[in-house]
C-alpha atoms as a PDB file:
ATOM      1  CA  UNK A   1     109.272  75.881 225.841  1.00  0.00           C
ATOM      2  CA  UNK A   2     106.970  77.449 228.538  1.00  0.00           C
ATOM      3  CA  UNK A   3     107.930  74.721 231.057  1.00  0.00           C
ATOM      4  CA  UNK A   4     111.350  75.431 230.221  1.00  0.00           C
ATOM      5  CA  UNK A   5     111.902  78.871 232.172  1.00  0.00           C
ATOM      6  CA  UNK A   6     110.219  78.035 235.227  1.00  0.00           C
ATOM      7  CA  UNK A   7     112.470  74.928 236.118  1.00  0.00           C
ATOM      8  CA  UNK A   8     115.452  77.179 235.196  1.00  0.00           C
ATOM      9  CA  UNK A   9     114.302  79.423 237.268  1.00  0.00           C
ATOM     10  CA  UNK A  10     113.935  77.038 240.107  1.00  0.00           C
ATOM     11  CA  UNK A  11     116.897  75.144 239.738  1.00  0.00           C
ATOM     12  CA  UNK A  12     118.943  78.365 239.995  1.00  0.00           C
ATOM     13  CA  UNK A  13     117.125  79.334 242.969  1.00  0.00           C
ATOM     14  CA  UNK A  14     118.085  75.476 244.439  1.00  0.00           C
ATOM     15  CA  UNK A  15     121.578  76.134 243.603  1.00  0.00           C
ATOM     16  CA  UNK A  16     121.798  79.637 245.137  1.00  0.00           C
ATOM     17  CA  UNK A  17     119.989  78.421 248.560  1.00  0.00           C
ATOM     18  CA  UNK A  18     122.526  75.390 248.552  1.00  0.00           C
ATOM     19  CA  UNK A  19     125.819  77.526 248.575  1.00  0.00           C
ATOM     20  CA  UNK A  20     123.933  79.808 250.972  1.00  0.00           C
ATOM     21  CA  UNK A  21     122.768  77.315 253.153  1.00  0.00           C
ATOM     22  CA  UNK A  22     126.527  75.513 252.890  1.00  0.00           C
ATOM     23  CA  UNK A  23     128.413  78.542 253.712  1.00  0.00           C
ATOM     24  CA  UNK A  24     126.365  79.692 257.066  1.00  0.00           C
ATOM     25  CA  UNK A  25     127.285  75.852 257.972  1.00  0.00           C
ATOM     26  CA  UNK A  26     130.926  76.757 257.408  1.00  0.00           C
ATOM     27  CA  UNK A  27     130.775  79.762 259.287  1.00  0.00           C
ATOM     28  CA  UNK A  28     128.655  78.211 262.018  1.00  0.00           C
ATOM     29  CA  UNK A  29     131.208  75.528 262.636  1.00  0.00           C
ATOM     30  CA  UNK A  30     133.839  78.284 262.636  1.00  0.00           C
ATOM     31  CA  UNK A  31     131.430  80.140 265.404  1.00  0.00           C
ATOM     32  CA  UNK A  32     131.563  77.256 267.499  1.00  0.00           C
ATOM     33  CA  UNK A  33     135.018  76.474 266.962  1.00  0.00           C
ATOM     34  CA  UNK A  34     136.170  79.798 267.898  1.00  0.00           C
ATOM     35  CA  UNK A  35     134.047  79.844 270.979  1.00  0.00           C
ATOM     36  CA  UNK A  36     135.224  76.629 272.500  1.00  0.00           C
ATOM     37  CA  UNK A  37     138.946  77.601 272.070  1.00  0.00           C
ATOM     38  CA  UNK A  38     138.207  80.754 273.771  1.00  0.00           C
ATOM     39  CA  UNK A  39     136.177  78.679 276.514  1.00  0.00           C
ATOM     40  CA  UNK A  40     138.546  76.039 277.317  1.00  0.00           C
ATOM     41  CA  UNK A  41     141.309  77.872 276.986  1.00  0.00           C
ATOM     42  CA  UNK A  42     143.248  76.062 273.985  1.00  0.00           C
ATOM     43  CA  UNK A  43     143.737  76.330 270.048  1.00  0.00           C
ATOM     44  CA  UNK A  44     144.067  72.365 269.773  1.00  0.00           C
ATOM     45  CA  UNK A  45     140.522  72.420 268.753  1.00  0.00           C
ATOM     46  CA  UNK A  46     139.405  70.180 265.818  1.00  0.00           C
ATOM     47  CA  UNK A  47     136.621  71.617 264.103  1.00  0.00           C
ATOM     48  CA  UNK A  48     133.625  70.192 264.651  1.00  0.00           C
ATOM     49  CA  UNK A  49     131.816  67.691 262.844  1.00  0.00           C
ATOM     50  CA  UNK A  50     128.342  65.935 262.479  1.00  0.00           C
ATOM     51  CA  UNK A  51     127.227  63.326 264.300  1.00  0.00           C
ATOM     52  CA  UNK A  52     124.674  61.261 263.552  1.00  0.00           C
ATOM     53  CA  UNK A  53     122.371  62.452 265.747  1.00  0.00           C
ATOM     54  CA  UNK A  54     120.584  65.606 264.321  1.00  0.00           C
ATOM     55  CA  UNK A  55     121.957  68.683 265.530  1.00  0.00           C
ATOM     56  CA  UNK A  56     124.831  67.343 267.729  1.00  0.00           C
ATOM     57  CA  UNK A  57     128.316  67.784 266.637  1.00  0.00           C
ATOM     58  CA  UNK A  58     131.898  66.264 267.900  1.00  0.00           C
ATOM     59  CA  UNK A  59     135.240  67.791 268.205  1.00  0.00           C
ATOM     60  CA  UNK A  60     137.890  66.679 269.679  1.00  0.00           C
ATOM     61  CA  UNK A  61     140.565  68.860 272.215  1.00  0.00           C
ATOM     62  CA  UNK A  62     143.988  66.570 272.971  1.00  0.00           C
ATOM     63  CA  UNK A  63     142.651  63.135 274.080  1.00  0.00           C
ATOM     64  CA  UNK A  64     138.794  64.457 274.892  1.00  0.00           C
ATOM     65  CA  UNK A  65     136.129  64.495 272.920  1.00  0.00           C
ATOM     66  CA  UNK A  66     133.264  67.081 273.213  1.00  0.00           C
ATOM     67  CA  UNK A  67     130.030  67.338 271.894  1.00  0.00           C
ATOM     68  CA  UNK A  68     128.059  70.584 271.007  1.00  0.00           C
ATOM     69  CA  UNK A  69     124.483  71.593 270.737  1.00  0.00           C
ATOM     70  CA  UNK A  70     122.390  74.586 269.522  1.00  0.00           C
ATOM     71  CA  UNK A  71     124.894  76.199 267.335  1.00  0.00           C
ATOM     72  CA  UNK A  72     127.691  75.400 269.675  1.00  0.00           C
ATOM     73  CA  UNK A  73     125.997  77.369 272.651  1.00  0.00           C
ATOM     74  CA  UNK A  74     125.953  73.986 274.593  1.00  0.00           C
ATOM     75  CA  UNK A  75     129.062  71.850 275.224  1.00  0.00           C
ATOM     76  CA  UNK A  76     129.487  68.489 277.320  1.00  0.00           C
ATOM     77  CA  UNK A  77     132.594  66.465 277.965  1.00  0.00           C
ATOM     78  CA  UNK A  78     132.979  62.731 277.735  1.00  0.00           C
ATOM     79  CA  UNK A  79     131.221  59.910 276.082  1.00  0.00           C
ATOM     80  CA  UNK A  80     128.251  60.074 274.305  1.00  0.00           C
ATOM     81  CA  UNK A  81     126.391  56.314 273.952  1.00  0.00           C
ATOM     82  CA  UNK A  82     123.791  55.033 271.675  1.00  0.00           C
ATOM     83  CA  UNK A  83     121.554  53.149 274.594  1.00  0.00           C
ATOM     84  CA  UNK A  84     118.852  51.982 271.859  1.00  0.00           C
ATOM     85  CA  UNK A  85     121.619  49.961 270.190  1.00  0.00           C
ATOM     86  CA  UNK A  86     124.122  49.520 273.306  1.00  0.00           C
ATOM     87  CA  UNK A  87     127.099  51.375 271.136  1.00  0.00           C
ATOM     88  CA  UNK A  88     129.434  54.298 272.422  1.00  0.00           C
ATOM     89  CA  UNK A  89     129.772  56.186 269.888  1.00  0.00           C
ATOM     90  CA  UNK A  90     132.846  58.328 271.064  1.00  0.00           C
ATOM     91  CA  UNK A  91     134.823  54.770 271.535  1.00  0.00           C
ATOM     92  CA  UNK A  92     134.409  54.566 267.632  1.00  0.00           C
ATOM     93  CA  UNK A  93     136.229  57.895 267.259  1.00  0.00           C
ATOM     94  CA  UNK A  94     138.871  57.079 269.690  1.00  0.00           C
ATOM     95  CA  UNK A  95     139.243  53.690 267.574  1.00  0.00           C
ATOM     96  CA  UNK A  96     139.880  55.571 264.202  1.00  0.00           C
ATOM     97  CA  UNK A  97     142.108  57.695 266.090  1.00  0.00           C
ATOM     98  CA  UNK A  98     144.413  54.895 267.252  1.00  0.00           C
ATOM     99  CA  UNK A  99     144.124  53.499 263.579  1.00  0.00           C
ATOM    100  CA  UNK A 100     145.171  57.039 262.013  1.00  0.00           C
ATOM    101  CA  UNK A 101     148.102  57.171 264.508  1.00  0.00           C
ATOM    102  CA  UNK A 102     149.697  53.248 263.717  1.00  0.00           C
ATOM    103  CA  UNK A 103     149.478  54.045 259.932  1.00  0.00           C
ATOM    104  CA  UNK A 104     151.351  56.634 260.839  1.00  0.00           C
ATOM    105  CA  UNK A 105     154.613  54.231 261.700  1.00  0.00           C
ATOM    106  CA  UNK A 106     154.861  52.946 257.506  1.00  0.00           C
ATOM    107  CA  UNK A 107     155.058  49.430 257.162  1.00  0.00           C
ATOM    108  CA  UNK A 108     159.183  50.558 256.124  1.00  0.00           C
ATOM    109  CA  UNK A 109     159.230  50.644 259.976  1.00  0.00           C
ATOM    110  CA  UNK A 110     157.890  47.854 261.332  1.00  0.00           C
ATOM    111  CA  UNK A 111     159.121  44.205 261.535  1.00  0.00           C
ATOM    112  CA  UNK A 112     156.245  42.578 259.747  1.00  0.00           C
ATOM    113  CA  UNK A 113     155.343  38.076 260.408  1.00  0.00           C
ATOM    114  CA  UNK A 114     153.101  37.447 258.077  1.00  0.00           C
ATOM    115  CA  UNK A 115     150.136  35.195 258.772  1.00  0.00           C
ATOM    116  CA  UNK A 116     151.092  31.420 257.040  1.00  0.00           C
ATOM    117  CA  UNK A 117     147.874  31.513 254.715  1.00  0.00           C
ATOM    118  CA  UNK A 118     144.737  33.821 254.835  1.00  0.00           C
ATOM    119  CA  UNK A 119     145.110  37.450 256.714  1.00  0.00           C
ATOM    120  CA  UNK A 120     142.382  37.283 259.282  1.00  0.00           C
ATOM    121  CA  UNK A 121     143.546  39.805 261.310  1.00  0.00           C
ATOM    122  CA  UNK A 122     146.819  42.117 262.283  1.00  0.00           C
ATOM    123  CA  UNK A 123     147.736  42.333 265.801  1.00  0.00           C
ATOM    124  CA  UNK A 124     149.819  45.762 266.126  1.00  0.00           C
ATOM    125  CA  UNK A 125     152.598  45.453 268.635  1.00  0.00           C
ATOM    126  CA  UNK A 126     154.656  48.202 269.844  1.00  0.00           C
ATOM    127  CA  UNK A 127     157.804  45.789 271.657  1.00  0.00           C
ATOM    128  CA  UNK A 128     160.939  46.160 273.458  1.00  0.00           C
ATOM    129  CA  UNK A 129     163.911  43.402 272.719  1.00  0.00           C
ATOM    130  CA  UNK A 130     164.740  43.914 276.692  1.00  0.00           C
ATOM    131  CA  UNK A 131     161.264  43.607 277.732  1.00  0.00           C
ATOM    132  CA  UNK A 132     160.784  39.714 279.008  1.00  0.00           C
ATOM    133  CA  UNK A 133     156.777  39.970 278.259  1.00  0.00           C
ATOM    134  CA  UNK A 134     157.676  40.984 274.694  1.00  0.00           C
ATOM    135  CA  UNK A 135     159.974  37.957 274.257  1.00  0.00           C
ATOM    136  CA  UNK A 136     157.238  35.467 275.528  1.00  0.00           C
ATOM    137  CA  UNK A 137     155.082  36.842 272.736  1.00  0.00           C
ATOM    138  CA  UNK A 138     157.585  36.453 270.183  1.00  0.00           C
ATOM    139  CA  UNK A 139     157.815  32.732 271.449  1.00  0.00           C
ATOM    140  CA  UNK A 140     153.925  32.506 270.131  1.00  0.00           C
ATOM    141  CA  UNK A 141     154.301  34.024 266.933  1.00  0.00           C
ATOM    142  CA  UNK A 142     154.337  30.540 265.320  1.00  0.00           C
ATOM    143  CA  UNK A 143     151.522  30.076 266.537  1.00  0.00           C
ATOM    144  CA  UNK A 144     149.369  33.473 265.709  1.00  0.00           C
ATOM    145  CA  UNK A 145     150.785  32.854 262.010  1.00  0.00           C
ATOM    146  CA  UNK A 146     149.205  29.745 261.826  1.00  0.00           C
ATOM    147  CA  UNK A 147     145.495  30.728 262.974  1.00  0.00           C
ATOM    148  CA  UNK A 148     145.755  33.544 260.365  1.00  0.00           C
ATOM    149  CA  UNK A 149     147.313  36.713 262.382  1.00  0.00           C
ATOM    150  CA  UNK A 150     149.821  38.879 261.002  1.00  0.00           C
ATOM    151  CA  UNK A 151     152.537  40.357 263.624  1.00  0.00           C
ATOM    152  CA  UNK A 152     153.411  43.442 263.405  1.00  0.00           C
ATOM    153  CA  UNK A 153     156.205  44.817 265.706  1.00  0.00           C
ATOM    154  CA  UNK A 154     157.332  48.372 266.018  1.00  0.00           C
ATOM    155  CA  UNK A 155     160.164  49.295 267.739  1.00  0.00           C
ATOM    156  CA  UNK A 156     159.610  50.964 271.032  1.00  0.00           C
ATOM    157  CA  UNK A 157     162.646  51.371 273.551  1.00  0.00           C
ATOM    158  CA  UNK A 158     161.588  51.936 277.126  1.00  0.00           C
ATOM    159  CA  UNK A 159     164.640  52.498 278.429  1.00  0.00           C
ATOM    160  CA  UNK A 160     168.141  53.425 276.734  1.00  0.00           C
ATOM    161  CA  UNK A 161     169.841  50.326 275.235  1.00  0.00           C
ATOM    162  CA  UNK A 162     172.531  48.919 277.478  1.00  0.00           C
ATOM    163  CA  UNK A 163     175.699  46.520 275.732  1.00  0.00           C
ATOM    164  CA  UNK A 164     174.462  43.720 275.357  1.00  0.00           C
ATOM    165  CA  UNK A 165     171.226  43.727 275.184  1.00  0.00           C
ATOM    166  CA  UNK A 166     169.004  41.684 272.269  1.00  0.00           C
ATOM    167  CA  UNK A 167     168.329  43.659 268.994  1.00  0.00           C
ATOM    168  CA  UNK A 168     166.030  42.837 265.907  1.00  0.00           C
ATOM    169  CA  UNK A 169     166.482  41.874 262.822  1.00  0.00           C
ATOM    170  CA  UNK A 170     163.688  40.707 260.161  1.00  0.00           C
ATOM    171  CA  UNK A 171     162.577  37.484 261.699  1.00  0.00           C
ATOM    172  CA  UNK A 172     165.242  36.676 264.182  1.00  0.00           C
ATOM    173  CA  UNK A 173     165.883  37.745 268.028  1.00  0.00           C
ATOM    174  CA  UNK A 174     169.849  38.057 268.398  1.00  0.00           C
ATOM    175  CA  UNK A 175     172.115  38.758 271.581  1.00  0.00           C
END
């Protein structure tokens, strides 16, 4: 019963210094959010998260990526690269990025060839029925079936239709 009070009492003190410690990280990433909007100009900020290097953190502003140090006091622009193990670690960002945005066009929008037997991989592709480069690749989608790759087109006009031109329709190219 002795023990019993002292543990309490540190396990409340744990607790208390946790929430402390967590909300002067909230307002800290707040601190540095609000300063690099005011320094760059712009409110399309993300806030700032951890990295995995100890005390850097990333945010992203439009396409760039930015990378803070000491409490946000510090700011450089561009890439930031693992040398030891020959990785960029901003091209991983930009990667989920690109991934965020296509699940973004539902699969109710896209004109899905599935691969013939085992999915090994899905090759995204935004296509144009007028576009001749797009209608070679639809002449190999046989093929990418068979070795196991799923097709999926979006839609993407690059100009504005004329009569006549081809349109889609699930599976088939017609003029």
């Amino acid at each position: 019963m002795n023990n019993l009070f002292p543990r309490a009492l540190v396990a409340a003190f744990v607790l208390l210094m946790s929430f402390t410690l967590a909300q002067a990280a909230d307002e800290s990433d707040a601190d540095m959010t609000r300063l690099l909007k005011l320094r760059l100009g712009t409110d399309q900020v993300e806030p700032p998260t951890a990295t995995d290097v100890e005390g850097v953190y990333q945010t992203r502003f439009g396409n760039k990526f930015a990378y803070l140090i000491e409490g946000g006091r510090y700011v450089f622009i561009g890439d930031m690269v693992d040398l030891k193990m020959a990785r960029n670690l901003t091209e991983s960002s930009r990667r989920e990025l690109v991934v965020a945005e296509l699940d973004g066009f539902g699969l109710d929008k896209r004109i899905i060839f599935p691969a013939a037997n085992q999915e090994l991989a899905v090759l995204n592709v935004f296509t144009d029925t007028s576009c001749g480069y797009c209608q070679l690749l639809h002449k190999e989608v046989k093929h990418l079936q068979e070795a196991g790759i799923s097709v999926h087109y979006i839609l993407s006009a690059r100009r504005q239709p004329r009569p006549g031109v081809c349109r889609f329709e699930k599976g088939l190219v017609r003029g």
